[in-house]
Each structure stands twice: as C-alpha cells, then as structure tokens.
N, C-alpha and C. Protein backbone atom coordinates (compact mmCIF):
# COMPACT_ATOMS: atom_id res chain seq x y z
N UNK A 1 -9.22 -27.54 -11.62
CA UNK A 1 -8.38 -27.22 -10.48
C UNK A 1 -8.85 -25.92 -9.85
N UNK A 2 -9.19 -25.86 -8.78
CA UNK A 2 -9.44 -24.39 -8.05
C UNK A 2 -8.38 -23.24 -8.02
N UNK A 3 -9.13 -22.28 -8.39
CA UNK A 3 -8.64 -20.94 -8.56
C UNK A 3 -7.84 -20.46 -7.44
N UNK A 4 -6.48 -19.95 -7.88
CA UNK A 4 -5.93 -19.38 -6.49
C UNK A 4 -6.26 -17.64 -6.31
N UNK A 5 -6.22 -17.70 -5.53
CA UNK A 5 -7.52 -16.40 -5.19
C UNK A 5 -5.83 -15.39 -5.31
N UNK A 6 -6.19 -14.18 -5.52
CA UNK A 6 -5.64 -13.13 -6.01
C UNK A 6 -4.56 -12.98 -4.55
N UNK A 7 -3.34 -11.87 -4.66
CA UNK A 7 -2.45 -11.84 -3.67
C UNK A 7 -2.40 -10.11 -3.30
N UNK A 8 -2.96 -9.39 -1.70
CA UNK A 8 -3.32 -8.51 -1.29
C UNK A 8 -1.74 -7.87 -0.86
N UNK A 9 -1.44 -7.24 -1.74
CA UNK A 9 0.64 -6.57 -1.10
C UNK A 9 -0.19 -5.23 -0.48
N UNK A 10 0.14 -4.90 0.27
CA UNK A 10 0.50 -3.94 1.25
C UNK A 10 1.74 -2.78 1.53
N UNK A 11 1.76 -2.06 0.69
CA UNK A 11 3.04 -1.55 0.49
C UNK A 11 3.10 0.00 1.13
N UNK A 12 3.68 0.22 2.36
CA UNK A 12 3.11 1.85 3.46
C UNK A 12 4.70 1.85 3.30
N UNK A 13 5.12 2.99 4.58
CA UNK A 13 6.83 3.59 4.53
C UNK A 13 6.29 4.91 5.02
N UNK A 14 7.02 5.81 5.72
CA UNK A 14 6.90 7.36 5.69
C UNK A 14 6.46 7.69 4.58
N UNK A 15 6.14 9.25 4.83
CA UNK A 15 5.58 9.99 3.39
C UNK A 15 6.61 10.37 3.15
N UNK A 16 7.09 10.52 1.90
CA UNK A 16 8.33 11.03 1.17
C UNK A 16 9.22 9.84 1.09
N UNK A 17 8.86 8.61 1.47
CA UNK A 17 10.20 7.58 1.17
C UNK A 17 9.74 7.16 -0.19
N UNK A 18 9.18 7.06 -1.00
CA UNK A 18 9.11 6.97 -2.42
C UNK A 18 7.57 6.18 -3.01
N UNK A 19 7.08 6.03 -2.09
CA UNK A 19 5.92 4.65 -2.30
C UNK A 19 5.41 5.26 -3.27
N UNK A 20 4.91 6.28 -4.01
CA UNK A 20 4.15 6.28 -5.37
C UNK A 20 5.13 5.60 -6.51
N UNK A 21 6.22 6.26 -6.67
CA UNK A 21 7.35 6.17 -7.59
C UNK A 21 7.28 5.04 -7.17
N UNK A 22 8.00 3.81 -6.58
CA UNK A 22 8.38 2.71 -6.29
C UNK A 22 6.76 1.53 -6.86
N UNK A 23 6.11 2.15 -6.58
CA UNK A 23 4.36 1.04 -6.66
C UNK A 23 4.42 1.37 -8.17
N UNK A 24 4.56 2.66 -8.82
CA UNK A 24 4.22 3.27 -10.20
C UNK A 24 5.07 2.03 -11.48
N UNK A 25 6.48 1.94 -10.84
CA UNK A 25 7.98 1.35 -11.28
C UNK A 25 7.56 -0.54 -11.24
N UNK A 26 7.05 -0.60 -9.77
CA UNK A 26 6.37 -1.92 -9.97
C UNK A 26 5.56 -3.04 -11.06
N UNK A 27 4.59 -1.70 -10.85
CA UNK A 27 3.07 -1.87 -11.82
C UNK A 27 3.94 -1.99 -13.38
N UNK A 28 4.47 -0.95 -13.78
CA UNK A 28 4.92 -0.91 -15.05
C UNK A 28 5.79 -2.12 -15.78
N UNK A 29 6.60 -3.49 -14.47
CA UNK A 29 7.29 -4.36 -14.87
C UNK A 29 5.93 -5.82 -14.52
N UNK A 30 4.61 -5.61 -13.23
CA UNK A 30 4.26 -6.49 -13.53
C UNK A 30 2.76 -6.33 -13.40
N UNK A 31 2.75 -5.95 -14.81
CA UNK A 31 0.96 -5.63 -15.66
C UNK A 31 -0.14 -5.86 -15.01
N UNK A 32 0.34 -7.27 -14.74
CA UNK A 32 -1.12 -8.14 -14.03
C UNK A 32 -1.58 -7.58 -12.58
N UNK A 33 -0.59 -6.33 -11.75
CA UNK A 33 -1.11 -6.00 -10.72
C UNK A 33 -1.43 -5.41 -10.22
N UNK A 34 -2.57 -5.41 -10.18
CA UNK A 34 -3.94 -3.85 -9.92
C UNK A 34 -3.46 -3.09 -9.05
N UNK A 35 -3.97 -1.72 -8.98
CA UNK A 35 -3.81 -1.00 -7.95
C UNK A 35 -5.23 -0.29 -7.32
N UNK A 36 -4.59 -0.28 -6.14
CA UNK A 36 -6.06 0.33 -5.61
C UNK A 36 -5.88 1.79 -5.76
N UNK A 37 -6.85 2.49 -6.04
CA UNK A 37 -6.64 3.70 -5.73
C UNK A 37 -7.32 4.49 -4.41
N UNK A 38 -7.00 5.53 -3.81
CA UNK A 38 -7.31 5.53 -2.03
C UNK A 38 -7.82 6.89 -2.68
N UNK A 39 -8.82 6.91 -1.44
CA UNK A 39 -9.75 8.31 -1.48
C UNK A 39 -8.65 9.10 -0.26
N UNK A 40 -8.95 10.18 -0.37
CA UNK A 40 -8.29 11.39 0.40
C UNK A 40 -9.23 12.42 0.49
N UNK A 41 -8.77 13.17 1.29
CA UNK A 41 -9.05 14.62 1.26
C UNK A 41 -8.15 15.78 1.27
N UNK A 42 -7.14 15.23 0.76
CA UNK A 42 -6.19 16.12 0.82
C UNK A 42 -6.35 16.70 -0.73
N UNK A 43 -5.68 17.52 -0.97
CA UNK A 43 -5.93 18.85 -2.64
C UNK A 43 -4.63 17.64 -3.33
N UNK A 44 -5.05 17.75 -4.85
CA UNK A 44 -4.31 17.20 -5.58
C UNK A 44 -2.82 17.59 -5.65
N UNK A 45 -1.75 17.17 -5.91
CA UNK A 45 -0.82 17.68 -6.02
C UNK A 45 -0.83 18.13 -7.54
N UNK A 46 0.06 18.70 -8.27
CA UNK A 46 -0.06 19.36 -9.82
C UNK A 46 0.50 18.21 -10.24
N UNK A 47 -0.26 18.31 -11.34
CA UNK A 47 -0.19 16.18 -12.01
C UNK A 47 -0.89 15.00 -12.15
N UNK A 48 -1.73 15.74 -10.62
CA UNK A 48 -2.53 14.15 -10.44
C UNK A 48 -3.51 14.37 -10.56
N UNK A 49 -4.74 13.37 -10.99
CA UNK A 49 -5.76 13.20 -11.91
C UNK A 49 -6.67 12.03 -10.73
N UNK A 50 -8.02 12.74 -10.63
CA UNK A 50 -8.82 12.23 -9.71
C UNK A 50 -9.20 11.19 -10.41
N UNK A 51 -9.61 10.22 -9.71
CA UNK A 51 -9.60 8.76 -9.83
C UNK A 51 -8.47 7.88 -10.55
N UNK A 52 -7.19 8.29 -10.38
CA UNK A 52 -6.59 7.59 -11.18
C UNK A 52 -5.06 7.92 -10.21
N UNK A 53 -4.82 8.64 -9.52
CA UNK A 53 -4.01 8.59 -8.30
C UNK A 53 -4.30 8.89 -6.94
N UNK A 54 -5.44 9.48 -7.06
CA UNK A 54 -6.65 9.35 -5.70
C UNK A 54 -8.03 9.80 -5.75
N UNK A 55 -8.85 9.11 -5.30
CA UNK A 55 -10.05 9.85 -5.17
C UNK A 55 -10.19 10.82 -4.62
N UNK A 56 -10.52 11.82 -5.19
CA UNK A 56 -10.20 13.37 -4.19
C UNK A 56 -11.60 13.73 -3.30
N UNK A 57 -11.85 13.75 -2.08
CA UNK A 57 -13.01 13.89 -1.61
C UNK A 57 -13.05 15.00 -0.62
N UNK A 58 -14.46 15.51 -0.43
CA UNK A 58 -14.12 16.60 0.61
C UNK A 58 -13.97 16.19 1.86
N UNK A 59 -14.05 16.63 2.94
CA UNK A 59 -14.20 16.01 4.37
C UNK A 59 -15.86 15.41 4.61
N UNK A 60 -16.81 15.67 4.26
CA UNK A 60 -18.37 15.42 4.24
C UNK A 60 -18.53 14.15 3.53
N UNK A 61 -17.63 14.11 2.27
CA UNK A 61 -17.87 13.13 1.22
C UNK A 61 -16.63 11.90 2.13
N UNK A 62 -15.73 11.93 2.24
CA UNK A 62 -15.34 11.47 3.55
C UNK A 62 -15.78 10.30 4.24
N UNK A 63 -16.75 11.28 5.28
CA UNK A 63 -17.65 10.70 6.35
C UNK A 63 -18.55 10.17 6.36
N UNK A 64 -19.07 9.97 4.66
CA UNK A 64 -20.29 9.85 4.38
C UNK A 64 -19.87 8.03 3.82
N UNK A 65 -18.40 7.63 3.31
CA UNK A 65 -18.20 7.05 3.06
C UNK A 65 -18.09 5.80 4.10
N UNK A 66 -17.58 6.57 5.58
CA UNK A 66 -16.98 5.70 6.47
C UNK A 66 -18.23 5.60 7.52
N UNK A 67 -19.30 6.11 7.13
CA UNK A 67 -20.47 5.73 7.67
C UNK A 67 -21.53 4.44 7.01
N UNK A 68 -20.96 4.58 5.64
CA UNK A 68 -21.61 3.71 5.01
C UNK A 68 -20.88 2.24 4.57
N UNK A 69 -19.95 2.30 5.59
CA UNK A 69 -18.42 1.02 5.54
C UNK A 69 -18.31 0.82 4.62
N UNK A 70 -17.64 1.61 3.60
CA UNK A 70 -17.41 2.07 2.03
C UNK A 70 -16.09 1.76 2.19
N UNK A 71 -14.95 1.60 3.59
CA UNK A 71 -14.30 1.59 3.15
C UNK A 71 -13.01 0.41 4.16
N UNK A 72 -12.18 -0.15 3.64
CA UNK A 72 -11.43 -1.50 3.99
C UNK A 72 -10.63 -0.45 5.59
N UNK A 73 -9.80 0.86 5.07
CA UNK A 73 -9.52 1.18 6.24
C UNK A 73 -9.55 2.81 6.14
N UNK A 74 -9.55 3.28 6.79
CA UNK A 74 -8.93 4.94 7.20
C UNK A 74 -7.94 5.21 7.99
N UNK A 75 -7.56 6.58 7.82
CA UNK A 75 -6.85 7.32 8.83
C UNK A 75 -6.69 8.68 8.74
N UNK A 76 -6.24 9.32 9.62
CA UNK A 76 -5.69 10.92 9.75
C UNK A 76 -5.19 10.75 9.63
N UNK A 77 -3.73 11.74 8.84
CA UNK A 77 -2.52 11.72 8.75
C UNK A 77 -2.08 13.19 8.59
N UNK A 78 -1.87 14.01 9.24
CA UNK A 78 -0.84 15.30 9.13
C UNK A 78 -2.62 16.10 8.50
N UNK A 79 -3.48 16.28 9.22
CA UNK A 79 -4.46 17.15 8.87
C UNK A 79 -5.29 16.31 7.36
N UNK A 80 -5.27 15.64 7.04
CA UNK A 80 -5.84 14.90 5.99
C UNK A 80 -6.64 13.25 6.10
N UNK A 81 -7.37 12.91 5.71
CA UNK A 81 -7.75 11.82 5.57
C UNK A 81 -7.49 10.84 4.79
N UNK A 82 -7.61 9.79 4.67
CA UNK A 82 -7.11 8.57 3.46
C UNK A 82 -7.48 7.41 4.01
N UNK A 83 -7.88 7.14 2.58
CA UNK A 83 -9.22 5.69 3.12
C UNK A 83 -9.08 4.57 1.92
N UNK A 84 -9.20 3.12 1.80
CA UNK A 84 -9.12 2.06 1.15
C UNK A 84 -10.67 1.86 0.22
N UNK A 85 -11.12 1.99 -0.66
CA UNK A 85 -12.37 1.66 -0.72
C UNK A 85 -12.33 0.11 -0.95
N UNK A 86 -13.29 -0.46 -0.01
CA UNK A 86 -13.31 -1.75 0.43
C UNK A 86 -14.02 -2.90 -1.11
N UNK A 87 -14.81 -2.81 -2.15
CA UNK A 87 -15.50 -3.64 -2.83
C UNK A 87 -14.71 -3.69 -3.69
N UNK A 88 -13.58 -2.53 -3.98
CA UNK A 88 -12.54 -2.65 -5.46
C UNK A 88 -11.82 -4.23 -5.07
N UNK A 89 -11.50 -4.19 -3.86
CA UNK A 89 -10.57 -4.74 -3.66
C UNK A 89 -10.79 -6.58 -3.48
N UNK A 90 -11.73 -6.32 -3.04
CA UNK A 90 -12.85 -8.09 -2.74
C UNK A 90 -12.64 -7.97 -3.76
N UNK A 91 -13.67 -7.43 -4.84
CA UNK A 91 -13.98 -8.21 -6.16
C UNK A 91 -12.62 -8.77 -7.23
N UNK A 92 -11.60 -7.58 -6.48
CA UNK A 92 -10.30 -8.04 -7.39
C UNK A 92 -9.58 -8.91 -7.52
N UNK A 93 -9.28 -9.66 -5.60
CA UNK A 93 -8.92 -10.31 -5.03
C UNK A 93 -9.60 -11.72 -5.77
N UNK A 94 -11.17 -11.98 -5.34
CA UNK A 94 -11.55 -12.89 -6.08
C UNK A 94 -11.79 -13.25 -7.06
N UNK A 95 -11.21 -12.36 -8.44
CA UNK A 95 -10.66 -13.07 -9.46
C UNK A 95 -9.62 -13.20 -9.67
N UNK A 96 -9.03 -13.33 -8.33
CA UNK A 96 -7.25 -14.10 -9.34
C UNK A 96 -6.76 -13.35 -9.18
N UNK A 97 -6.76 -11.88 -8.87
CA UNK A 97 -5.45 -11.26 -9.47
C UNK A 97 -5.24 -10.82 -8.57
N UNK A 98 -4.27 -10.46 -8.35
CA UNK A 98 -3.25 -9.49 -7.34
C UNK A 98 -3.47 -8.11 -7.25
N UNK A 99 -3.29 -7.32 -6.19
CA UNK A 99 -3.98 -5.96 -6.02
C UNK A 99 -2.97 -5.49 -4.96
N UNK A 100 -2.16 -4.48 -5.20
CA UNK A 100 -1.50 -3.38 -4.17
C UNK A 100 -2.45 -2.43 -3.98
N UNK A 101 -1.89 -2.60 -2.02
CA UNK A 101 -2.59 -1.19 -1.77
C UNK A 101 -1.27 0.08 -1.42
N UNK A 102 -1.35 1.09 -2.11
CA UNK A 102 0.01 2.07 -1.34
C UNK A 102 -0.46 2.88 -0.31
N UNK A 103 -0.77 2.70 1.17
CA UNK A 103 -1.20 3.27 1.85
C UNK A 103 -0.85 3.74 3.08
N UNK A 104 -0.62 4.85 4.17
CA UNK A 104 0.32 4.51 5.50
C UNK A 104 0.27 3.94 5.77
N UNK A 105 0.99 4.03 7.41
CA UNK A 105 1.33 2.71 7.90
C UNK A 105 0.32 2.41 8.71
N UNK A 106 -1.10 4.16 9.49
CA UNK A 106 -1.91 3.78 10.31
C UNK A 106 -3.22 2.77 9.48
N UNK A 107 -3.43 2.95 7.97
CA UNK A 107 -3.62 1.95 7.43
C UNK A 107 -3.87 0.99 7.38
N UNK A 108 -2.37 0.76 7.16
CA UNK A 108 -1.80 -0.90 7.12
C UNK A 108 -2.45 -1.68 7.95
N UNK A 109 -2.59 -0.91 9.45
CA UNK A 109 -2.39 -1.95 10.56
C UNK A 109 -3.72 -2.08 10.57
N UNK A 110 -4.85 -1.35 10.09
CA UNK A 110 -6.21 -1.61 10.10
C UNK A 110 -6.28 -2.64 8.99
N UNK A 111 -5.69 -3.00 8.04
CA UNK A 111 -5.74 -3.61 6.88
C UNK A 111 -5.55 -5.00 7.26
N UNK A 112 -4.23 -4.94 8.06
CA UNK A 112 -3.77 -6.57 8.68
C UNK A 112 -4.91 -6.78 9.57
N UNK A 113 -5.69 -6.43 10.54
CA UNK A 113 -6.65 -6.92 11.62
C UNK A 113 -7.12 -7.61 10.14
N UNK A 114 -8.13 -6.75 8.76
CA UNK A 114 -8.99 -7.38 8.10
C UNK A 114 -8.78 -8.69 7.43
N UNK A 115 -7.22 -8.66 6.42
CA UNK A 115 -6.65 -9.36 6.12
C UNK A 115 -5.39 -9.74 6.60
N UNK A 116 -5.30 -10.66 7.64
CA UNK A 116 -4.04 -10.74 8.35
C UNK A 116 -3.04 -11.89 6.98
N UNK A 117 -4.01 -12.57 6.07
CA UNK A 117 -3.16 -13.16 4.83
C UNK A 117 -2.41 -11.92 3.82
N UNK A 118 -2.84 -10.84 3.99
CA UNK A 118 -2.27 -10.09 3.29
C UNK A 118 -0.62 -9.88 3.36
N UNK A 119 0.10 -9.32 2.75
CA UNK A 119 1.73 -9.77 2.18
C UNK A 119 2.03 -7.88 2.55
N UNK A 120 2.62 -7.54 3.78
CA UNK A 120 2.99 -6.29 4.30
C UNK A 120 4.24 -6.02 3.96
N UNK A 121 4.96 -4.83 3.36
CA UNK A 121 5.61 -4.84 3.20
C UNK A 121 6.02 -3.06 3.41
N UNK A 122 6.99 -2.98 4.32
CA UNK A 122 7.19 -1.65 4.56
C UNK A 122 8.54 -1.05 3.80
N UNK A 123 8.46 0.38 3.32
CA UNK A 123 9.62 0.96 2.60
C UNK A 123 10.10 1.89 2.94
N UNK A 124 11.75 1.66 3.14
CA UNK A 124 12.13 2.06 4.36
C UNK A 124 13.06 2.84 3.85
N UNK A 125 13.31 4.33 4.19
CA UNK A 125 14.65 5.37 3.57
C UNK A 125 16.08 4.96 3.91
N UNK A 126 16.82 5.38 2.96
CA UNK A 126 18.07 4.72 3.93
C UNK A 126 18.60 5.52 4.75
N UNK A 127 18.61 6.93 5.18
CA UNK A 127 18.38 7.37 6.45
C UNK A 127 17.31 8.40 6.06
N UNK A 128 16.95 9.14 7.83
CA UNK A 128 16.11 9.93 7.94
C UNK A 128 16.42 11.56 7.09
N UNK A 129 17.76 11.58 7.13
CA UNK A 129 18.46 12.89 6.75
C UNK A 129 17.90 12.48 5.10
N UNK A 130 18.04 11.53 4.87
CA UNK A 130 17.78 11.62 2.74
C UNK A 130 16.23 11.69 2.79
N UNK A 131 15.67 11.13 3.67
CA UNK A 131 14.51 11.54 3.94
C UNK A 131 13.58 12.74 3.59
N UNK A 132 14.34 13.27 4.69
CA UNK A 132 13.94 15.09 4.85
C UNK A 132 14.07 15.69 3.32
N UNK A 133 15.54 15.29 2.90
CA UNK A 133 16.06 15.81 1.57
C UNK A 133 14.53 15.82 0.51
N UNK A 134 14.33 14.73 0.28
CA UNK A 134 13.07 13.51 -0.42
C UNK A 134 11.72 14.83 -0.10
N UNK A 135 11.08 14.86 0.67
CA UNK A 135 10.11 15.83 1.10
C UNK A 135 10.32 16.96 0.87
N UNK A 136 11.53 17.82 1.51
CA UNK A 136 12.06 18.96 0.83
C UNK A 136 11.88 19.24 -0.45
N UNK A 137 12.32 18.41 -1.09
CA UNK A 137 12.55 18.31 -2.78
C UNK A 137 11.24 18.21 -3.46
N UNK A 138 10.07 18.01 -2.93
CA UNK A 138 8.78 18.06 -3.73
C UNK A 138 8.52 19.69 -3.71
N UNK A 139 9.10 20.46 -2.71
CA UNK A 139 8.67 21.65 -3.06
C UNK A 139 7.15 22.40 -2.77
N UNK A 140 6.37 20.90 -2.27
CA UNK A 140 5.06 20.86 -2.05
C UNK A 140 4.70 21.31 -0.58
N UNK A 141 5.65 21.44 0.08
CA UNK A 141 5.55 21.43 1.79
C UNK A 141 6.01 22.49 2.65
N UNK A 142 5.18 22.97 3.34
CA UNK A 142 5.62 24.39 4.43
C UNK A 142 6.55 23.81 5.63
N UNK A 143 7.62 24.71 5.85
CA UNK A 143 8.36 23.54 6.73
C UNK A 143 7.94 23.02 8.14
N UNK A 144 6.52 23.87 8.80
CA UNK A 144 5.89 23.44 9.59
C UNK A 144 5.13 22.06 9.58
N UNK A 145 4.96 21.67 8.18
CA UNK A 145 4.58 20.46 8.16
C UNK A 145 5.75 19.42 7.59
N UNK A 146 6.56 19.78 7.05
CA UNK A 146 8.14 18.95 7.09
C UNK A 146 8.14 18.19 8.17
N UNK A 147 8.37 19.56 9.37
CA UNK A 147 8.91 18.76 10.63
C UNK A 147 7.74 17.89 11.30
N UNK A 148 6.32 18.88 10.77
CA UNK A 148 5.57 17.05 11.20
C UNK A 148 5.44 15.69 10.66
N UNK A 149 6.18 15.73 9.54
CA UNK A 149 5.93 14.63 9.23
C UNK A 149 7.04 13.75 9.63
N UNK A 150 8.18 14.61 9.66
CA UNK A 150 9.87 14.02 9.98
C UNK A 150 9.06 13.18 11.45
N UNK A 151 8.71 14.23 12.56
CA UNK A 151 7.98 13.15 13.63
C UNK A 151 7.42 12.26 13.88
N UNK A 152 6.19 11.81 12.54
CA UNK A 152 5.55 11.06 12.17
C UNK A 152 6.35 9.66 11.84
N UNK A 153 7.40 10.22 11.12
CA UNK A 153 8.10 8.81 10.57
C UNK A 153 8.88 8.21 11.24
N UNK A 154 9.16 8.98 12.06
CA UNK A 154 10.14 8.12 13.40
C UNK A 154 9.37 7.35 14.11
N UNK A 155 7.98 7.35 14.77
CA UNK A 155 7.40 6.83 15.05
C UNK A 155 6.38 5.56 14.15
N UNK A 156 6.33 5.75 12.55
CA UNK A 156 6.28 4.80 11.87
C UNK A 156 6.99 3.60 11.54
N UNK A 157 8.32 4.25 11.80
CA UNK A 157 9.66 3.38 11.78
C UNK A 157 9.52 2.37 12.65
N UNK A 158 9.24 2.70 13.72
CA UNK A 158 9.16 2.06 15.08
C UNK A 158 8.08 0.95 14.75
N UNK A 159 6.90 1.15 13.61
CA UNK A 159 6.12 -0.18 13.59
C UNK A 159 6.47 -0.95 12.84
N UNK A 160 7.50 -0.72 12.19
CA UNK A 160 8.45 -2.06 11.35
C UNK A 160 8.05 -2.90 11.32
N UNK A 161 8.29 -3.31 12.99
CA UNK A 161 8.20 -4.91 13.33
C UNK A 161 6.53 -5.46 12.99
N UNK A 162 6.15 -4.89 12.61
CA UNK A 162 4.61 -5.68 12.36
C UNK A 162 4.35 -5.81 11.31
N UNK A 163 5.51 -5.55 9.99
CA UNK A 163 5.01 -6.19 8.29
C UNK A 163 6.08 -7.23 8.65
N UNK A 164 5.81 -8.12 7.37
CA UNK A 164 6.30 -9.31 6.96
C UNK A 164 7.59 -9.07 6.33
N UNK A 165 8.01 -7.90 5.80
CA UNK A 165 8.92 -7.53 4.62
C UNK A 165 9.37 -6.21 4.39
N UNK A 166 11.06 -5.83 4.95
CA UNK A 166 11.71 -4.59 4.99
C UNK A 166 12.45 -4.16 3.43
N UNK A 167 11.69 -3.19 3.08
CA UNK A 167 12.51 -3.28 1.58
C UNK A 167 12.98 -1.73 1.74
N UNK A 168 14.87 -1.42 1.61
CA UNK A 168 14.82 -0.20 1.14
C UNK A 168 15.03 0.38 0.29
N UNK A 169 14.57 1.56 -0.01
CA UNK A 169 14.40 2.51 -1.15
C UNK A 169 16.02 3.02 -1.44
N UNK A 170 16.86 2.83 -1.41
CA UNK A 170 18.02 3.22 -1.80
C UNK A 170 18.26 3.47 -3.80
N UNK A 171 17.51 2.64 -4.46
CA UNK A 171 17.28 3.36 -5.64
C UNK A 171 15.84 2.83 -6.19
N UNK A 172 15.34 3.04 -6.75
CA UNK A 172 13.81 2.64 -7.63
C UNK A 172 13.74 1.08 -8.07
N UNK A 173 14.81 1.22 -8.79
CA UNK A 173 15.12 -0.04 -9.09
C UNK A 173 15.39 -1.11 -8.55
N UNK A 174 16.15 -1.30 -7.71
CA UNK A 174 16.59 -1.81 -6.68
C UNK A 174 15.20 -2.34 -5.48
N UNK A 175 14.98 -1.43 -5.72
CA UNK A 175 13.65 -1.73 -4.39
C UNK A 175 12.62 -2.34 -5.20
N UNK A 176 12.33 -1.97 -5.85
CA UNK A 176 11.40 -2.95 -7.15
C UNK A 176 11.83 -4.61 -7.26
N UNK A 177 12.86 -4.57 -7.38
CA UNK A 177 12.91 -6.05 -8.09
C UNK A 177 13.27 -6.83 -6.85
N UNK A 178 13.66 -6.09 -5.58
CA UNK A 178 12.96 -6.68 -4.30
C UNK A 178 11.76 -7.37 -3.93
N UNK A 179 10.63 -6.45 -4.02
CA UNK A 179 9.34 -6.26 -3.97
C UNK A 179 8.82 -7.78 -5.20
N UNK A 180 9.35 -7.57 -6.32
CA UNK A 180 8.92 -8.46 -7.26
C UNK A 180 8.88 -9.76 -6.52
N UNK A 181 10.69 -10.05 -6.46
CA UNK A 181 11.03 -11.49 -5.45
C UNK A 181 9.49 -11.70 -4.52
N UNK A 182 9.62 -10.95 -3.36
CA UNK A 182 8.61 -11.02 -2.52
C UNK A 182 7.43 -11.68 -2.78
N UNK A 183 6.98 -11.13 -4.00
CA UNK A 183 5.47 -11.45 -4.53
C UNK A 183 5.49 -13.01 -4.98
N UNK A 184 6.17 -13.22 -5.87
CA UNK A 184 7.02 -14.24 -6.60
C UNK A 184 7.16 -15.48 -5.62
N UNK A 185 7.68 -15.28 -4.36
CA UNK A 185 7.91 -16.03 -3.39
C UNK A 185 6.68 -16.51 -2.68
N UNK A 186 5.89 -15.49 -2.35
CA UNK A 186 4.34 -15.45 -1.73
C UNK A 186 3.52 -16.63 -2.57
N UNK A 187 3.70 -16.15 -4.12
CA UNK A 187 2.87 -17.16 -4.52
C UNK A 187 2.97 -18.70 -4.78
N UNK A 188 4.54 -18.95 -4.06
CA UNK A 188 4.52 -20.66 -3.77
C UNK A 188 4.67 -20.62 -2.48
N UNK A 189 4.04 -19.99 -1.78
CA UNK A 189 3.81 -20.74 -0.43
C UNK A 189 3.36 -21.56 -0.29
N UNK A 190 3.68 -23.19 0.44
CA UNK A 190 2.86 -24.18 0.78
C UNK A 190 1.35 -23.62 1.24
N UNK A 191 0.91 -22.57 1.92
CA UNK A 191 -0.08 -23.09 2.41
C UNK A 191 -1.28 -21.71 1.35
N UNK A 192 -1.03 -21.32 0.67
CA UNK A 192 -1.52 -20.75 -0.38
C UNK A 192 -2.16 -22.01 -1.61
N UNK A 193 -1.22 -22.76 -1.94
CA UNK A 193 -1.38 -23.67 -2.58
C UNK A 193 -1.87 -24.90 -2.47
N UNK A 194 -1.85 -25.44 -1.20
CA UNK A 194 -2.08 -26.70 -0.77
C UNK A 194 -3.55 -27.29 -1.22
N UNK A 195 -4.58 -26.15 -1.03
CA UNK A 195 -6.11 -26.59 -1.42
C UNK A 195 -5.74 -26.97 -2.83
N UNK A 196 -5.23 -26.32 -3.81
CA UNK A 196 -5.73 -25.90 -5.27
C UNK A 196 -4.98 -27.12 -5.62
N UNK A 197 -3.70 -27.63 -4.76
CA UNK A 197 -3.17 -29.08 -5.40
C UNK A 197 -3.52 -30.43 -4.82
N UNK A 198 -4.35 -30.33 -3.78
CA UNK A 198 -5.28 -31.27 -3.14
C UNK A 198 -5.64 -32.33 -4.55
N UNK A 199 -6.51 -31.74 -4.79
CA UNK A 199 -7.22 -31.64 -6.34
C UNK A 199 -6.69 -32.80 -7.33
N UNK A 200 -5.15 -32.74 -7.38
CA UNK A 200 -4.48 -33.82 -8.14
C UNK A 200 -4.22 -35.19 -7.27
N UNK A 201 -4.50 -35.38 -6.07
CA UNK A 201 -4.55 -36.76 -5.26
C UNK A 201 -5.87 -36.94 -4.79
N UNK A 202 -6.64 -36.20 -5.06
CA UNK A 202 -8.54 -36.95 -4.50
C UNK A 202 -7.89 -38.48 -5.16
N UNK A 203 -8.95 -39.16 -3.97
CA UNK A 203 -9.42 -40.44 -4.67
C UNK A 203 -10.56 -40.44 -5.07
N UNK A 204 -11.18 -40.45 -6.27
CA UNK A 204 -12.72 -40.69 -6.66
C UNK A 204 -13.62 -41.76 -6.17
C-alpha cells in the first residue's frame, strides 16, 4: 500500500502569544512529530541551546544561506532575521512523518505559496492586553521594542484569515489538545488518502 507522505503543521501567532511553550507541550504528547528548527540572527535568549531551539547565525551567515536557497522561507521581523531550512523538511516530510514548523506569520505566508497542502494554523492571545502582559513578563524586552511588536501583532492578527485553523492560547493545555484534534482530523482527509486506498480496488 503506498506510503502516506508525512503532514507539514504550520504553527505562527504574534511573538509572545506562546508558540514555543505551546509546540514544546505538543511535541511532548505526540513523539512522532518533528520539529524544525529555524535559523535566526537574533542572540540566544538564556536557556537556549544552538541547534536545538535555533540555529543561531550571524547576518553574513544569513545571506549566505538565502543565496544559496538553503532555505523554505525568510523574514525580518523587529530588526532580526528567521529562516526555514528547506532539505530538513523535504526529507522529513517524505518519510512519513509529520514535521511542525513554529515560525511568524511573514513566514507562514511564504510557506503556503510553497506548500499550499500544508495544515496553517494560527495562535491567537485571548486579548492584546494579556498579550503585552506575556512579552512584558519575559523580562527580555526594552519597551521600545514592546511597543513594536504590540504593532506588529495587530497587523498579524489581521492575516488570520489566510490559515486554515484559529486556536487560542487561553491555557497550554487547552490549546494543545486543540492543535492535536486538528492534526488527527487532517490525517483522514478524503483527499490525503484517496491514492494510498485506491490500492485496495485495482483490478489486476
């Protein structure tokens, strides 16, 4: 019976609505689903460990990547870069397995042109005010860049309408076993399946 080729989730939201925590909470209930990890150029936060919550790159190392179409998508975001590396993700895809990407939303939308089968799913605060709170609370941020990002997300908000799937972050949990459904659902789609069960009515 033919292999059903692996399932590409897409999981963006403002910065600070929870997408590491929420993808981290995911992964931990369903094993089988890879994660990509995204190159940046932004400085590590205290905690995180290069190649294993981002590829940390300089701006040169960067450019050098997106010259050499190293990578599925890019973007600027608030003075920083962040990019998909494109072969993790083929090769993952075509064995079977399932692969999240946690990436913005300018991203995303480069992601859907590539893979418009891909399974989008945006994560959404339950307001902007818990928001702010959320960013605030990392402690990581000058409030000159707070308020750019607060700008940023209003205008991310606004691209809603172009994923497949509104999930909000109102607790970890909660938004998880959302997300699960989703996947769960994706993978009996009629038209996902239809080749691979062909297979049981050939006539020889």
């Amino acid at each position: 019976m033919k292999k059903e080729k692996g399932l590409l989730i897409v999981l963006s939201g403002p910065a600070g609505v929870g997408k590491g925590t929420v993808c981290s909470a995911l992964r931990s209930k369903n094993t089988d689903i890879q994660y990509s990890v995204s190159a940046t150029t932004r400085k590590p936060r205290a905690g995180e460990v290069d190649g294993v919550n981002y590829f940390f790159k300089s701006h040169d190392e960067f450019q050098t990547m997106i010259a050499n179409d190293k990578l599925l998508e890019w973007a600027e975001y608030v003075g920083n870069f962040y990019g998909t590396p494109v072969d993790y993700v083929r090769e993952t895809l075509d064995r079977g397995q399932d692969i999240i990407l946690e990436i913005e939303v300018q991203g995303a939308m480069k992601v859907r042109e590539a893979f418009p089968e891909g399974v989008f799913i945006f994560l959404m605060p339950p307001s902007l005010a818990e928001l702010r709170k959320r960013i605030v609370g990392r402690g990581t941020e000058t409030a000159e860049v707070i308020d750019a990002r607060m700008t940023v997300a209003k205008e991310e908000i606004d691209l809603m309408k172009m994923y497949d799937y509104v999930v909000e972050n109102d607790a970890v949990e909660l938004a998880v076993n959302r997300i699960r459904s989703i996947v769960t659902a994706e993978h009996c789609k009629r038209v996902r399946l239809i080749e691979k069960y062909k297979e049981l009515v050939e006539v020889e």
